[in-house]
Each structure stands twice: as C-alpha cells, then as structure tokens.
N, C-alpha and C. Protein backbone atom coordinates (compact mmCIF):
# COMPACT_ATOMS: atom_id res chain seq x y z
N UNK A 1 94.14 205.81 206.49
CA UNK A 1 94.54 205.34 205.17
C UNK A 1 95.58 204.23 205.29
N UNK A 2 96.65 204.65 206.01
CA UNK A 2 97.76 203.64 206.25
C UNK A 2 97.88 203.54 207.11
N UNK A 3 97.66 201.97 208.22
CA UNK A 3 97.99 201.62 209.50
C UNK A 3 99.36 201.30 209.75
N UNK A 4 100.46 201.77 209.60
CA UNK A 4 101.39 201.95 210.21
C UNK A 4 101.51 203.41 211.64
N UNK A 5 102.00 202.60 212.35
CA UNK A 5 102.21 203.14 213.89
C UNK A 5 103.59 204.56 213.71
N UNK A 6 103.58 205.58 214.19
CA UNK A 6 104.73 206.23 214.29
C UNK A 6 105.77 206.01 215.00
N UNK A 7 107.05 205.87 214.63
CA UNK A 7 107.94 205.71 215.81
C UNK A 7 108.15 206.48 217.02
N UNK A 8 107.88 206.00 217.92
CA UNK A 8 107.72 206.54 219.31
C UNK A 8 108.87 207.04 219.41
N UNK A 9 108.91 208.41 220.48
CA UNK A 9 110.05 209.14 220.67
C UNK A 9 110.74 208.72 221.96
N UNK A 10 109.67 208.17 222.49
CA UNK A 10 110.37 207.47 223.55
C UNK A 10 111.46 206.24 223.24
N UNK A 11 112.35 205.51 223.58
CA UNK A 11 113.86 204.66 222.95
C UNK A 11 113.69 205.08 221.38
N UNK A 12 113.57 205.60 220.68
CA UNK A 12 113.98 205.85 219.48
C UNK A 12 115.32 206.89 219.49
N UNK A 13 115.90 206.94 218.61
CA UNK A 13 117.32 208.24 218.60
C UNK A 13 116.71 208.59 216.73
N UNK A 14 117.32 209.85 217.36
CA UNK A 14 117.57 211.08 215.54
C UNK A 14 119.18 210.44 215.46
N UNK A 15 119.16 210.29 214.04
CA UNK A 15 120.33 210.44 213.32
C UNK A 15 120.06 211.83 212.28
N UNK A 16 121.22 211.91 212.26
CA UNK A 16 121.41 213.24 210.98
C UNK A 16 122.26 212.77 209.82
N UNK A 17 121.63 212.65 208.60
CA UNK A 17 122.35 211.98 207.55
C UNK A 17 121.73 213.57 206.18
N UNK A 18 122.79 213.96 205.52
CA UNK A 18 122.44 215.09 204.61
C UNK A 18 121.59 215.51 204.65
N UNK A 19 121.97 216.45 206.02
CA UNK A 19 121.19 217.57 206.45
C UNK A 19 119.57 217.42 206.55
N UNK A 20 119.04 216.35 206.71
CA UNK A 20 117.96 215.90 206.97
C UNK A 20 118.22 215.05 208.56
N UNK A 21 117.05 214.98 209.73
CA UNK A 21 117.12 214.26 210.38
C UNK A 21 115.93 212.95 210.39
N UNK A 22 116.01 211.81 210.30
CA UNK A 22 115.69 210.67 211.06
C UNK A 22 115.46 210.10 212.51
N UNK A 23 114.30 209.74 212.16
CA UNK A 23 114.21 209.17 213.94
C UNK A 23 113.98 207.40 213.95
N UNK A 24 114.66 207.15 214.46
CA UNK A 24 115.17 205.05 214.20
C UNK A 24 114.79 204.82 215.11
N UNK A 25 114.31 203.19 215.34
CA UNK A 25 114.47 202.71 216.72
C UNK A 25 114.70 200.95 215.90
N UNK A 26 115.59 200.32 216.98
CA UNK A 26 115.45 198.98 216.23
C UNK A 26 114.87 197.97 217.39
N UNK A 27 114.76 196.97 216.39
CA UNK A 27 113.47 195.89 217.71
C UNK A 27 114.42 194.27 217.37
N UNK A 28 114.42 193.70 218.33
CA UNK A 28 115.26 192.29 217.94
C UNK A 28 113.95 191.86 217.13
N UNK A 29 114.03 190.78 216.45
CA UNK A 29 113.21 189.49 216.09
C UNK A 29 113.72 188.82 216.03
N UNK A 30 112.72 187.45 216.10
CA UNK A 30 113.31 185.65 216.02
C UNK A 30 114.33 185.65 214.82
N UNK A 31 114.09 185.96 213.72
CA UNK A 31 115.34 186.34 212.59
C UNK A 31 116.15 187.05 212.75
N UNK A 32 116.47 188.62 213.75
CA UNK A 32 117.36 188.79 213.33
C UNK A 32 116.70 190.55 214.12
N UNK A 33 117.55 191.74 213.56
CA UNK A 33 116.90 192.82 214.11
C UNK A 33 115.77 193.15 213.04
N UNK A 34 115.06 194.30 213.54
CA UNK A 34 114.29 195.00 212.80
C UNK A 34 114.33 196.88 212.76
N UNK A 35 114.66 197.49 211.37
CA UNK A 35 114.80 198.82 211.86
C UNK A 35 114.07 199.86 211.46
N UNK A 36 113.22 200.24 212.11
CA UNK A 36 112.62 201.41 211.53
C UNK A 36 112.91 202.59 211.77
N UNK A 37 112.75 203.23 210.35
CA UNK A 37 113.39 205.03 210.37
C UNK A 37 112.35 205.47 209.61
N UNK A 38 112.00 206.84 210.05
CA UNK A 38 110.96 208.09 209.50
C UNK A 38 111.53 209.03 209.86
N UNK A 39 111.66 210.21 208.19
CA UNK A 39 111.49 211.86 208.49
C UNK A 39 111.28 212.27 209.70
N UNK A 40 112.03 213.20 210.22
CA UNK A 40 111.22 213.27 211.84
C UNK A 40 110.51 214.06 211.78
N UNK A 41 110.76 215.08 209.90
CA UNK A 41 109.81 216.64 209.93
C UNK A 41 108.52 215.91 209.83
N UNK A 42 107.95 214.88 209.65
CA UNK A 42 106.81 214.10 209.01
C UNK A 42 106.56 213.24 209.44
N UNK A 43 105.36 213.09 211.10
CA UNK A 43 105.40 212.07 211.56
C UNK A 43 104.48 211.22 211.01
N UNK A 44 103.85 211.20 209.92
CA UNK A 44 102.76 210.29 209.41
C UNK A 44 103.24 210.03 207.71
N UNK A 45 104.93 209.89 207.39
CA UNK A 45 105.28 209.90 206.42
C UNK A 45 105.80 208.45 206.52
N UNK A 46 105.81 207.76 204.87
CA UNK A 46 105.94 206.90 204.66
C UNK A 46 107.29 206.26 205.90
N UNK A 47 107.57 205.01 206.41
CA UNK A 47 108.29 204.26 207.05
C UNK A 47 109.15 203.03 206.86
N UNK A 48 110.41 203.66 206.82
CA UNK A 48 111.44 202.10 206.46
C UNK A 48 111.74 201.16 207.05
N UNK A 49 111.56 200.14 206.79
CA UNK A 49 111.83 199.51 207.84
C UNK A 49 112.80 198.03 207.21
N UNK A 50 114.21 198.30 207.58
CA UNK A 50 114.88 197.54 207.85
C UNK A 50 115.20 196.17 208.04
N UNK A 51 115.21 194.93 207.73
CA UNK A 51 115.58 193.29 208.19
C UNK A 51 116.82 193.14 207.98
N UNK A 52 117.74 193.33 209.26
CA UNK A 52 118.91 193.07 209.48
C UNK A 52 119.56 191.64 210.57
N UNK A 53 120.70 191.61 210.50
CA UNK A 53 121.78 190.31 211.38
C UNK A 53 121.00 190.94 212.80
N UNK A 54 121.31 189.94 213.51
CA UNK A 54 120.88 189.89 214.80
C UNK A 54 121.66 191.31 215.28
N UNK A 55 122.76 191.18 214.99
CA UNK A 55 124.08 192.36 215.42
C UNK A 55 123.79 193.09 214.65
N UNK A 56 123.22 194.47 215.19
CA UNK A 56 123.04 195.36 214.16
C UNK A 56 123.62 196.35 214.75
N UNK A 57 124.72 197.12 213.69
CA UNK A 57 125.87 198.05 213.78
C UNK A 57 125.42 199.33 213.09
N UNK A 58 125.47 200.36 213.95
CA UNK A 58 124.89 201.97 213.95
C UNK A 58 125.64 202.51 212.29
N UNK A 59 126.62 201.65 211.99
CA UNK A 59 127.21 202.41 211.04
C UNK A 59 126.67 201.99 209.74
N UNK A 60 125.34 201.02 209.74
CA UNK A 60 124.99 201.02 208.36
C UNK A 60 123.99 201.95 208.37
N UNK A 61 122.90 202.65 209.11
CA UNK A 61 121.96 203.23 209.22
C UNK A 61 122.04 204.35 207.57
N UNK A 62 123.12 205.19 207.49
CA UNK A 62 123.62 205.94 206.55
C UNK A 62 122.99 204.75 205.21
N UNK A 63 123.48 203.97 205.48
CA UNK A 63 123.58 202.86 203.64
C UNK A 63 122.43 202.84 203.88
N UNK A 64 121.27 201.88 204.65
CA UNK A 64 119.98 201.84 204.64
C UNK A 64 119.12 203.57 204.59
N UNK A 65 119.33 204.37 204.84
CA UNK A 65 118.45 205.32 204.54
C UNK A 65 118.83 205.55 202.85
N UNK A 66 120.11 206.10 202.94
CA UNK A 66 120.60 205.55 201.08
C UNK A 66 119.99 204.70 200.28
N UNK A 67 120.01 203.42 200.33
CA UNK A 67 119.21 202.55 199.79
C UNK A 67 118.06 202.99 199.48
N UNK A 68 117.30 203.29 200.99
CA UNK A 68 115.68 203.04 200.68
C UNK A 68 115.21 204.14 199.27
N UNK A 69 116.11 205.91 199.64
CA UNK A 69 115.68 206.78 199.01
C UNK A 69 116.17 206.45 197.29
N UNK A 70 116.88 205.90 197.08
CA UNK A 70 117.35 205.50 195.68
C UNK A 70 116.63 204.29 194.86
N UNK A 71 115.51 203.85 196.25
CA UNK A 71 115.08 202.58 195.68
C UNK A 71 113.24 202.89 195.36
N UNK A 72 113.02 204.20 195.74
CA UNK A 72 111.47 204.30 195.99
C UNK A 72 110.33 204.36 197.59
N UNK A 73 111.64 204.99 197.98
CA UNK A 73 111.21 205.31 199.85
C UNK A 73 110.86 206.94 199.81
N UNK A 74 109.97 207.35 200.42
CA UNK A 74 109.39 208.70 199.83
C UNK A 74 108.91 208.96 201.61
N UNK A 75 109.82 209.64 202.15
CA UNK A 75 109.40 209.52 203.73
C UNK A 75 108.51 210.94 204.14
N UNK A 76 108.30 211.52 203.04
CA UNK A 76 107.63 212.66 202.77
C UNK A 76 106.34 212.52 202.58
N UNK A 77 105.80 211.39 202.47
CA UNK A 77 104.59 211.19 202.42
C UNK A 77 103.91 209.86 202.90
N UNK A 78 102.39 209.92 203.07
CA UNK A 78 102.17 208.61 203.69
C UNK A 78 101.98 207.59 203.04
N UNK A 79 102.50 206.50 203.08
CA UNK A 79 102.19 205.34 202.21
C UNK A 79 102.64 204.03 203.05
N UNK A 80 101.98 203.25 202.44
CA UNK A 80 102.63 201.56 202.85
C UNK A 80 104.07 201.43 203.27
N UNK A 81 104.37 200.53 204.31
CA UNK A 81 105.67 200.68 204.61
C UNK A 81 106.96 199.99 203.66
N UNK A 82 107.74 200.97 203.82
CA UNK A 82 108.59 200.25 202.43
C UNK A 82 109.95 199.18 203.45
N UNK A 83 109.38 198.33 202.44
CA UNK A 83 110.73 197.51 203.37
C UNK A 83 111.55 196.64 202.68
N UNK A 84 112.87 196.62 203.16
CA UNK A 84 114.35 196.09 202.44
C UNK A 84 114.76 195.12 203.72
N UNK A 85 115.62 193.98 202.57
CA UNK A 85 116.29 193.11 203.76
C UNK A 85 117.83 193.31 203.39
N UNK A 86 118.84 193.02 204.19
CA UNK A 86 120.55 192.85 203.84
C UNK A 86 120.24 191.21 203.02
N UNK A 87 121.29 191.69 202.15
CA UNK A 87 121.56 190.90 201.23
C UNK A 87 123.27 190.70 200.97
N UNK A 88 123.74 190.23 201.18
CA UNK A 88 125.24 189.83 201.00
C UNK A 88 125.57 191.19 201.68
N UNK A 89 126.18 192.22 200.19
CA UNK A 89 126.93 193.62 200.91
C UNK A 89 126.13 194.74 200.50
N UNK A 90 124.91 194.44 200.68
CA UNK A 90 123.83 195.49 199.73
C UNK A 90 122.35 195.37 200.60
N UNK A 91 121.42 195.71 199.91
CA UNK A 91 120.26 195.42 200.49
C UNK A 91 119.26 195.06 199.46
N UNK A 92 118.12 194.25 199.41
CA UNK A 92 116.89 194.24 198.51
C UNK A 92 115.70 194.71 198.94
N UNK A 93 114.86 195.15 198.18
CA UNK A 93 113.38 195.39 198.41
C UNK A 93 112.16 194.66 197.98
N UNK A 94 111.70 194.23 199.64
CA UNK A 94 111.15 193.67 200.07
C UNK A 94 109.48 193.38 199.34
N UNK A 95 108.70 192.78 198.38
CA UNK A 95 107.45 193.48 198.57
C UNK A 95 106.61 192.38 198.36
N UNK A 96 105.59 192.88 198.85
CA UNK A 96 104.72 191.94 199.92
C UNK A 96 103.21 191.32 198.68
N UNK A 97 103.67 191.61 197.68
CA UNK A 97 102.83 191.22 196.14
C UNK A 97 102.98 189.21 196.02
C-alpha cells in the first residue's frame, strides 16, 4: 500500500519521549540533515521524517516528534510519509500536493 522502507535497527537509536518509544536514524543531505522517526511498537506505521540544518542537535528530536503528533502524524498506522521542515524556531508541514 505504502512504499516507505522501515527504519533499520541497525545505526538507528530509540529515544523515549512520554512514555512511548521511537526509533530515529538521521541521514546527511546536499541541504542539510534528514530525520526519520517511527513508533517502534509499529514497524509498518506511518513515518516522520524530518528536514533539518546540516548540524543536527539530539535535543530537538522531543519538539519534532511534538510537532509532527499535534500536526497530523499518526505513527500508529500506515500511511504516506508525513514530513516537516525547520522553519525559523518552529517547524512546517511539508506536502507534496
């Protein structure tokens, strides 16, 4: 249904953000990083994925999972990948319409 790839457990790390865990891994790109996080209870659940500064600092991970779930990120289920870029001190969502 949806060709998005699961994040490999291999270089990926769990974070634990309210009592839920995440499994991230980030990838450089020519722009800048790239971050993807999924439910770890749900490996075929929807996927966030991140467009961040080249320098990407472990301590926003918290705001970006925040974001996504307040914005229409549903990692509980499978769907198209939802994706946000940094925007000044915030983030936007991304969509591909």
């Amino acid at each position: 249904m949806f060709n998005s790839k699961p994040i490999p457990k291999k270089g990926s790390k769990i974070v634990s953000h309210n009592d839920f865990h995440y499994r991230w891994i980030a990838y450089s790109t020519p722009k800048g990083t790239e971050v993807r996080i999924a439910y770890e209870e749900v490996s075929d659940g929807q996927k966030l994925i991140a467009q961040v500064p080249k320098v990407f600092d472990l301590r926003w991970l918290e705001g970006i999972i925040d974001f996504g779930l307040k914005n229409g990120w549903d990692p509980r289920y499978a769907a198209k990948d939802f994706t946000i870029r940094t925007a000044k001190d915030t983030y936007r969502v991304i969509s591909e319409e």
